[in-house]
Protein backbone atom coordinates (compact mmCIF):
# COMPACT_ATOMS: atom_id res chain seq x y z
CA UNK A 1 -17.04 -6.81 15.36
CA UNK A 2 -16.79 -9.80 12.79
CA UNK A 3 -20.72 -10.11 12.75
CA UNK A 4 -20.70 -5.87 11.14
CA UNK A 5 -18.29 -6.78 7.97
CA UNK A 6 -19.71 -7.31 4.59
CA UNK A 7 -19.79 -10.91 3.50
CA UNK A 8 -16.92 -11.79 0.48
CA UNK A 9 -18.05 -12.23 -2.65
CA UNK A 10 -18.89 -15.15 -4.12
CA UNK A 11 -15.65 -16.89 -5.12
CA UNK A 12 -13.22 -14.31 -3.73
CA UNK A 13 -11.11 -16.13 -2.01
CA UNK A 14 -11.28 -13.64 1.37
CA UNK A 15 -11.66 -14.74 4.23
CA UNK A 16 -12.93 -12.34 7.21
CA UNK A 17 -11.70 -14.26 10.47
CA UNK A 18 -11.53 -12.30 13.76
CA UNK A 19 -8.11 -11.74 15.74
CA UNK A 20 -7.61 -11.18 19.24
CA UNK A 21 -5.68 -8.73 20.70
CA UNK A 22 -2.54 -8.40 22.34
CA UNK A 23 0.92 -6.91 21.38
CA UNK A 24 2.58 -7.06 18.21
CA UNK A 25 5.96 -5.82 17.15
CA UNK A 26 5.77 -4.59 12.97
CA UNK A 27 8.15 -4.03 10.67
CA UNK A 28 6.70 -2.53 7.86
CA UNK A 29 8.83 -3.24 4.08
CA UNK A 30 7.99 -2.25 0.28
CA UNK A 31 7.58 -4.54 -2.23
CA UNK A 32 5.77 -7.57 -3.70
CA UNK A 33 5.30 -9.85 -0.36
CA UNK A 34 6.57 -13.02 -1.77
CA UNK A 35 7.49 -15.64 0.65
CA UNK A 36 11.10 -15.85 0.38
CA UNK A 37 10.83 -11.50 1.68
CA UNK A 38 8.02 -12.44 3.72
CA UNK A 39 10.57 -15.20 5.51
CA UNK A 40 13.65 -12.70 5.47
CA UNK A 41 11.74 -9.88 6.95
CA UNK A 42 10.36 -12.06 9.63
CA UNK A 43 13.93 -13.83 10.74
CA UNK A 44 15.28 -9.66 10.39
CA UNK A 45 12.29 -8.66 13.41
CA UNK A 46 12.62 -11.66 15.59
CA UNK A 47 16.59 -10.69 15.42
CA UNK A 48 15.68 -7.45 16.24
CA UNK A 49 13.42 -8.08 19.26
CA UNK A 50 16.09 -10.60 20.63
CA UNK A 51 19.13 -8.09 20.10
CA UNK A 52 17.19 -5.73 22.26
CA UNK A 53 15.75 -8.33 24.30
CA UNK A 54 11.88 -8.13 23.47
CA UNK A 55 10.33 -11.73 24.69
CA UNK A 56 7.96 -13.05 22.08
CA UNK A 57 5.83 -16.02 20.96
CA UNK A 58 8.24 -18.42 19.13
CA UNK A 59 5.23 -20.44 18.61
CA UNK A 60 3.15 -18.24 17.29
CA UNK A 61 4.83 -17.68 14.26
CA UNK A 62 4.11 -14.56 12.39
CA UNK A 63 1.33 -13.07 10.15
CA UNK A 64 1.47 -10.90 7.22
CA UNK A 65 -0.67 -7.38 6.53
CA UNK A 66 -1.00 -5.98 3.19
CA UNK A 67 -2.25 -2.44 2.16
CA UNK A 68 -2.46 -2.40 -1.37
CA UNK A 69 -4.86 -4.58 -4.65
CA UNK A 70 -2.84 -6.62 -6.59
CA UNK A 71 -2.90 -3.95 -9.42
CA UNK A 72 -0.39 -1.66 -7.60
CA UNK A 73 3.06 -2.03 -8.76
CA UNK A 74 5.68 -3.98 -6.70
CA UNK A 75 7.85 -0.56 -5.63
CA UNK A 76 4.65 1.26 -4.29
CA UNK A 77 3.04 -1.86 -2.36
CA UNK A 78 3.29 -1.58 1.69
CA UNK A 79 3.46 -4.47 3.78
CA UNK A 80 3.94 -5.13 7.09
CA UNK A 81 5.18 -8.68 9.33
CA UNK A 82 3.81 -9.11 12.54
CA UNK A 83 5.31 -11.04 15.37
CA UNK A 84 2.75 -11.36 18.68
CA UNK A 85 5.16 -10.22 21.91
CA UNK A 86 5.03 -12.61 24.84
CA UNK A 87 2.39 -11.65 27.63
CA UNK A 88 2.19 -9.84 29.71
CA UNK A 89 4.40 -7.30 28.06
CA UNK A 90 5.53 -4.21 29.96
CA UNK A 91 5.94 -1.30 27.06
CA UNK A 92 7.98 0.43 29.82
CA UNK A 93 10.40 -1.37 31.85
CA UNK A 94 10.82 -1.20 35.81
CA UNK A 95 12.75 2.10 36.66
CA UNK A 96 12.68 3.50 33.20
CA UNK A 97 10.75 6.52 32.21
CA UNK A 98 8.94 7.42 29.62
């Protein structure tokens, strides 16, 4: 729960904000996360979920995750870009098996 995190530091610029849930599609990329990759990663998933026809939240837009401090060199960073799917969402499809 949001109330059980630490509080930032003063003058961090953190924020600790509280998501809800739901289903996300990832694709997960190397790098320094600058916005032109950020962008091209993004337009690469949503191509991806509508090639194999995965509904999602146009709307929504995307968000960003990243694992690593700003001191870890650009080849060894992991970051991921995150695409809500539409609701409900169905991992398994009528008639298909697992």
């Amino acid at each position: 729960a949001l109330s059980t995190v630490p509080a930032p530091l003063a003058g961090a610029e953190v924020e600790a904000v509280e998501e809800g849930g739901g289903c996300w599609a990832v694709r997960t990329f190397g790098g320094v996360a600058d916005s032109k990759a950020v962008q091209q990663q993004a337009q690469q998933l949503r191509k991806e979920l509508e090639r194999d026809g995965v509904a999602y939240q146009e709307a929504a837009g995307w968000k960003l995750a990243r694992y690593n401090d700003p001191g870890t060199p650009g080849w060894l960073r992991r970051n991921e870009v995150m695409v809500p799917l539409a609701e409900p969402f169905e991992l398994w499809r009528p008639g298909e098996l697992p």
